[in-house]
PDB file of N, CA and C in Angstrom:
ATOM      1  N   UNK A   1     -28.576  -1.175  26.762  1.00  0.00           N
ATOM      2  CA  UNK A   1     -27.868   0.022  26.356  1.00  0.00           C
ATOM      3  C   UNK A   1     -28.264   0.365  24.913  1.00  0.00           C
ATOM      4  N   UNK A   2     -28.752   1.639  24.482  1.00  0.00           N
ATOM      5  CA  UNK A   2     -29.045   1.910  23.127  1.00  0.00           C
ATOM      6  C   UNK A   2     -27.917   2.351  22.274  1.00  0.00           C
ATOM      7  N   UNK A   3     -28.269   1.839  21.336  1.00  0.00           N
ATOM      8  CA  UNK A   3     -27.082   2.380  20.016  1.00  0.00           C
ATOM      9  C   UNK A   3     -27.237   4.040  19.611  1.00  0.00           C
ATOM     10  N   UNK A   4     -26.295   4.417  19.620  1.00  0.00           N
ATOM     11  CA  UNK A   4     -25.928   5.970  19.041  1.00  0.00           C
ATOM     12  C   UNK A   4     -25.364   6.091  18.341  1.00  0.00           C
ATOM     13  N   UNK A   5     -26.153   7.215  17.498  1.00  0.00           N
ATOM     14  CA  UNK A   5     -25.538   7.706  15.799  1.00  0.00           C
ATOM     15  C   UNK A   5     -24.607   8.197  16.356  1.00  0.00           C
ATOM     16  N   UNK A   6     -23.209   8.057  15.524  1.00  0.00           N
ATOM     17  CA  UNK A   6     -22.041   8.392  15.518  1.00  0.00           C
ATOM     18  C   UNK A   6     -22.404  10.259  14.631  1.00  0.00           C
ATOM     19  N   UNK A   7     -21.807  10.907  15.404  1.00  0.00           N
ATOM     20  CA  UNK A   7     -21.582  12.687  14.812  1.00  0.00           C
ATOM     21  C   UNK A   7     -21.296  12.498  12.855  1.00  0.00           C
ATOM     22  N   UNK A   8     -21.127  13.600  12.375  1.00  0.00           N
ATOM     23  CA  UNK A   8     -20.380  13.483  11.279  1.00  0.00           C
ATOM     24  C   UNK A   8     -18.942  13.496  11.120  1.00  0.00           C
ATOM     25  N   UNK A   9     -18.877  13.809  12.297  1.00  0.00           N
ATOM     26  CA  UNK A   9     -17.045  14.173  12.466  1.00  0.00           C
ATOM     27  C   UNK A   9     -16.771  12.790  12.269  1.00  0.00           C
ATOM     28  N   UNK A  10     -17.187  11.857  13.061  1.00  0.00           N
ATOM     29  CA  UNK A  10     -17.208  10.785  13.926  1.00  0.00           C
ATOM     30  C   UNK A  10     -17.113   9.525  12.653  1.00  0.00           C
ATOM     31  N   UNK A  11     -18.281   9.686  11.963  1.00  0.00           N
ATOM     32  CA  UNK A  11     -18.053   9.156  11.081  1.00  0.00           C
ATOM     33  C   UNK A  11     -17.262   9.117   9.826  1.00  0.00           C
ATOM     34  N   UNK A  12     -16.762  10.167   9.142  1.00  0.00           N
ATOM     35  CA  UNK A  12     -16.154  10.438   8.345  1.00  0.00           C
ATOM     36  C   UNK A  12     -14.520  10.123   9.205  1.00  0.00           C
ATOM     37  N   UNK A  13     -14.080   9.652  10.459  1.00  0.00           N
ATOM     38  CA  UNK A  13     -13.035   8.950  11.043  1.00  0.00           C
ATOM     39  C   UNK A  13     -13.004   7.835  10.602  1.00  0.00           C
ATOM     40  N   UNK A  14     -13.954   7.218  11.170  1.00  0.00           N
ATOM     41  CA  UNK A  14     -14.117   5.633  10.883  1.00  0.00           C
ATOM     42  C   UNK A  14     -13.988   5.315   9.605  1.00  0.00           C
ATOM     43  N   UNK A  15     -14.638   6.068   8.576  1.00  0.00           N
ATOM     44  CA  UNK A  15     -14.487   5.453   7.460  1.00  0.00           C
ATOM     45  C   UNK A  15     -13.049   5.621   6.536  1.00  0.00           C
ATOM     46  N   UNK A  16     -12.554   6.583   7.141  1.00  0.00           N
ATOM     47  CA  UNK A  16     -11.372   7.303   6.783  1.00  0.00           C
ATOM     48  C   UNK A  16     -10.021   6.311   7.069  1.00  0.00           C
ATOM     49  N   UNK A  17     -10.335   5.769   8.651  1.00  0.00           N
ATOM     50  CA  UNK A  17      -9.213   4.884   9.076  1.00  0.00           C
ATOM     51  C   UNK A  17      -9.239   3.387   8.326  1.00  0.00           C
ATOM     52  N   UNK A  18     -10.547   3.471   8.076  1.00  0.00           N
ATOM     53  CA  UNK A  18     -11.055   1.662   7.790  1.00  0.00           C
ATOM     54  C   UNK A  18     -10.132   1.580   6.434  1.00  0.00           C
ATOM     55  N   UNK A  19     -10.067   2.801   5.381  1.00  0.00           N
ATOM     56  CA  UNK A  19      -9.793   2.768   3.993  1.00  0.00           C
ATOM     57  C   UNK A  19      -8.122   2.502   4.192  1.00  0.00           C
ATOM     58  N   UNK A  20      -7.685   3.584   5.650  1.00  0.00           N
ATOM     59  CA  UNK A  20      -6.556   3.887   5.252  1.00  0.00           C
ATOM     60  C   UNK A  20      -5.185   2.308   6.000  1.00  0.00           C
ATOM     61  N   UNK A  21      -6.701   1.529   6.706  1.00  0.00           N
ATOM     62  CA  UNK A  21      -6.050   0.221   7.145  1.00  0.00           C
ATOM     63  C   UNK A  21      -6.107  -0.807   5.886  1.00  0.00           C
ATOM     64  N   UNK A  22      -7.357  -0.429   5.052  1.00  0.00           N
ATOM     65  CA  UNK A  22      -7.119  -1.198   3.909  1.00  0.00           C
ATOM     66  C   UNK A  22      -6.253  -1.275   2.992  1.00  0.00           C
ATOM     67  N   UNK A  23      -5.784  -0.047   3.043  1.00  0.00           N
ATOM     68  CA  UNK A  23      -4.708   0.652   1.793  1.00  0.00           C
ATOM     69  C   UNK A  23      -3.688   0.090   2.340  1.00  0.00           C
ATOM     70  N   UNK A  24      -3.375   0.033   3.865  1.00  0.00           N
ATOM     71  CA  UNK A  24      -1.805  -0.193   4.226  1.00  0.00           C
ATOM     72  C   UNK A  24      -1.483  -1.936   4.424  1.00  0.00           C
ATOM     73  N   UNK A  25      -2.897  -2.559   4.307  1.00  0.00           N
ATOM     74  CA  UNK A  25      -2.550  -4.024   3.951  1.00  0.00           C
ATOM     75  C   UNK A  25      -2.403  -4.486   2.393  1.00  0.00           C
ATOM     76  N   UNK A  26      -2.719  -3.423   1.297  1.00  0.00           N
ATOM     77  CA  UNK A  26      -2.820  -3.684   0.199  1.00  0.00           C
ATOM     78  C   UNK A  26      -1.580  -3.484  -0.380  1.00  0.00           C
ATOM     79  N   UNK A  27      -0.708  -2.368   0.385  1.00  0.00           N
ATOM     80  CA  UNK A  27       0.616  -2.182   0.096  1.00  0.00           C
ATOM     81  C   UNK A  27       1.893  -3.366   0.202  1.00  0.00           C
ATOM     82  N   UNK A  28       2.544  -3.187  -0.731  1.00  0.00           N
ATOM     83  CA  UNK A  28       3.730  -4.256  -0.356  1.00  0.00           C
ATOM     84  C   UNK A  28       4.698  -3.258   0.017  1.00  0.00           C
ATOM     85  N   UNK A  29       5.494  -3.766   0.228  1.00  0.00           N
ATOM     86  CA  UNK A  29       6.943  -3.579   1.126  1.00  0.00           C
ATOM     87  C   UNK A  29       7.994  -4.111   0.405  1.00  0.00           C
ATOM     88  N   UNK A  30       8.703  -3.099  -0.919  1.00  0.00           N
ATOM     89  CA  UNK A  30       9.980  -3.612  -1.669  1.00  0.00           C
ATOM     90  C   UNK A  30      10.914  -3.266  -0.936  1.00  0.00           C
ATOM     91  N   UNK A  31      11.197  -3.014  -0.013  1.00  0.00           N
ATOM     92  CA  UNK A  31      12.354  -2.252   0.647  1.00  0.00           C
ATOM     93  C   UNK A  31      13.685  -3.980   0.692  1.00  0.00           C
ATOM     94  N   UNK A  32      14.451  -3.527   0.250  1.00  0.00           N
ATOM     95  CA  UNK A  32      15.509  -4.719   0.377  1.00  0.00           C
ATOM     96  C   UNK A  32      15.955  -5.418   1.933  1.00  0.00           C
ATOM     97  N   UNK A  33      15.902  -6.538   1.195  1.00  0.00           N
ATOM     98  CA  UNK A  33      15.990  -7.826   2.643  1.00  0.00           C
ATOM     99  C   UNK A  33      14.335  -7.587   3.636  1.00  0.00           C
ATOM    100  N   UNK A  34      13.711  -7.196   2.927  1.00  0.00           N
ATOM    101  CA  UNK A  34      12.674  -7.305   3.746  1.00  0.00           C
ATOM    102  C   UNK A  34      11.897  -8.910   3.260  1.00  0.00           C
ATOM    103  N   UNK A  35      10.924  -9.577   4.369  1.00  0.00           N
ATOM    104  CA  UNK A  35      10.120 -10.643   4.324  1.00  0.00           C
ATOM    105  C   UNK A  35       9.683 -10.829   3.065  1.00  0.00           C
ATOM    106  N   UNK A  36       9.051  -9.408   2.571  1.00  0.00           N
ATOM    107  CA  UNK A  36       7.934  -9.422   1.400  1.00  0.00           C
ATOM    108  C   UNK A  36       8.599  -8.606   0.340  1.00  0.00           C
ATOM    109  N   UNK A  37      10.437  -9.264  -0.051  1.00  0.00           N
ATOM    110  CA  UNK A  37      10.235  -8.401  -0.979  1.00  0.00           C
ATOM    111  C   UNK A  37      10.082  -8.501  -2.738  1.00  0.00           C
ATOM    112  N   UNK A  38      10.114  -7.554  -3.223  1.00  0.00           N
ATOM    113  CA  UNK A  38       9.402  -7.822  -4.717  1.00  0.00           C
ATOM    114  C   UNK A  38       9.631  -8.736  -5.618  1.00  0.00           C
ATOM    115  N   UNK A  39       8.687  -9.935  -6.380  1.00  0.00           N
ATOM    116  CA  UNK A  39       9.116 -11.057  -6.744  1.00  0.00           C
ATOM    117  C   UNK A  39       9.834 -10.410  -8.197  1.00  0.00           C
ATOM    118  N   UNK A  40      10.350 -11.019  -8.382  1.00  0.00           N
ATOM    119  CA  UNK A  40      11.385 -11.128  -9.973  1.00  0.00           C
ATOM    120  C   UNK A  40      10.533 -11.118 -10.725  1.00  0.00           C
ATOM    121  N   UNK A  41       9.572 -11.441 -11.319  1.00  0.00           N
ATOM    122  CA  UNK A  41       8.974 -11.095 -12.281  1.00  0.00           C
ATOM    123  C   UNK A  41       7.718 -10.026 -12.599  1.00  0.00           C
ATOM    124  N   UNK A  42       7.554  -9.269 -11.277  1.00  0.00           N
ATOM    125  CA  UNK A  42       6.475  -8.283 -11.218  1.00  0.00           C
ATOM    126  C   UNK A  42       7.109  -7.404 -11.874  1.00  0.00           C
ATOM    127  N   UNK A  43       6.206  -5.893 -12.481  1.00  0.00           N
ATOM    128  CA  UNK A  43       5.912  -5.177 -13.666  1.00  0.00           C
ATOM    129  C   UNK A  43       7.132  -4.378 -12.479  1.00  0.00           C
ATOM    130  N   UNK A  44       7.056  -4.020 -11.229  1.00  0.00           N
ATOM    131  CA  UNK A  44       7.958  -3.182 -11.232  1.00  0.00           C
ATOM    132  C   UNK A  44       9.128  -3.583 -11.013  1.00  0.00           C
ATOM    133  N   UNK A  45       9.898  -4.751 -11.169  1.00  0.00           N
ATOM    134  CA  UNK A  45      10.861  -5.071 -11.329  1.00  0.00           C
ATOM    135  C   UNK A  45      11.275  -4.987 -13.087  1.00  0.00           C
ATOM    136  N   UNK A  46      10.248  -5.425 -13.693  1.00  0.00           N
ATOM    137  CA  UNK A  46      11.146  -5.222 -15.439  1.00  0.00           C
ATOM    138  C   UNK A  46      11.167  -3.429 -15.760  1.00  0.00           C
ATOM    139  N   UNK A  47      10.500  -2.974 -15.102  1.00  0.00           N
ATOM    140  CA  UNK A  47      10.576  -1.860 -15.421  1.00  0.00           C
ATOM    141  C   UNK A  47      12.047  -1.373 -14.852  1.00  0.00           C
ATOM    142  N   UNK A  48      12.667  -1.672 -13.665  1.00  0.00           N
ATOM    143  CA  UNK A  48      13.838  -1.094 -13.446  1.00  0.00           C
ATOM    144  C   UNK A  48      14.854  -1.830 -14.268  1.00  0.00           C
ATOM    145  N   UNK A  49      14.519  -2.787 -14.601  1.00  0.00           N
ATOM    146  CA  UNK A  49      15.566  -3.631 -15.484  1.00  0.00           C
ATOM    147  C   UNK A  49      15.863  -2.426 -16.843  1.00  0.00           C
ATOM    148  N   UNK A  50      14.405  -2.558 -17.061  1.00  0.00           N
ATOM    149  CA  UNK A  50      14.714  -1.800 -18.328  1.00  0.00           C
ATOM    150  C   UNK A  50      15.155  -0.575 -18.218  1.00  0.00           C
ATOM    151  N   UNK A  51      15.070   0.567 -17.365  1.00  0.00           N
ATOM    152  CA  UNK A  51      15.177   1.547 -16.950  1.00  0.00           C
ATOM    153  C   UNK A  51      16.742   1.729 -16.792  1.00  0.00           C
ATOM    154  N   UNK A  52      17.166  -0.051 -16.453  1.00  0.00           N
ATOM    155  CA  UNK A  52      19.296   0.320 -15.863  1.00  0.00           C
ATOM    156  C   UNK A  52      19.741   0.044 -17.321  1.00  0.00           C
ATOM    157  N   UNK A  53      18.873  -0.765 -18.128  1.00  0.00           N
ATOM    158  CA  UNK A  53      19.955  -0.919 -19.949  1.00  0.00           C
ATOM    159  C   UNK A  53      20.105   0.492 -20.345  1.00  0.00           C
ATOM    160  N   UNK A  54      18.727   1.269 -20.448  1.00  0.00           N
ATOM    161  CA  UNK A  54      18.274   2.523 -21.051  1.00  0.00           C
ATOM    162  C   UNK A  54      19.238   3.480 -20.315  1.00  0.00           C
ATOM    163  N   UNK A  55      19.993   3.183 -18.979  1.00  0.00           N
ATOM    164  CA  UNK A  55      20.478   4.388 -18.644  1.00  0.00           C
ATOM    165  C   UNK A  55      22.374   4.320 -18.690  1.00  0.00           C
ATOM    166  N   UNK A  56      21.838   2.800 -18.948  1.00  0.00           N
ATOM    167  CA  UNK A  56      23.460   2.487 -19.369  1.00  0.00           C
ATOM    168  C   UNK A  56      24.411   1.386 -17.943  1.00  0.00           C
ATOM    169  N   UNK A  57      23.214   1.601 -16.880  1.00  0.00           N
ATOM    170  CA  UNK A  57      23.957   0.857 -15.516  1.00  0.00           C
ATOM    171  C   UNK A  57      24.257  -0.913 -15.798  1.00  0.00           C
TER     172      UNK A  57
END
């Protein structure tokens, strides 16, 4: 069986999905009580820290 060039449509999919499966394993998941959620000392946790003194919470 011979190999076939994929269209341009075709390709610009593939590469499109490949990025957008990469992106969605690169993402974390802070959502509360979840498996993975945000450790205590990552940048976006001091930032809300600081964010609740500054706002008075």
């Amino acid at each position: 069986m011979g190999v076939t060039r994929l269209k341009r449509k075709d390709r610009k999919n593939k590469t499109t999905s490949r990025l957008e499966v990469q992106f969605l394993k690169l993402a974390t998941n802070i959502e509360l009580g979840s498996r993975s959620a945000e450790k205590k000392d990552s940048q976006i946790a001091k930032n809300n820290a600081a964010l609740d003194i500054a706002t008075g919470k």
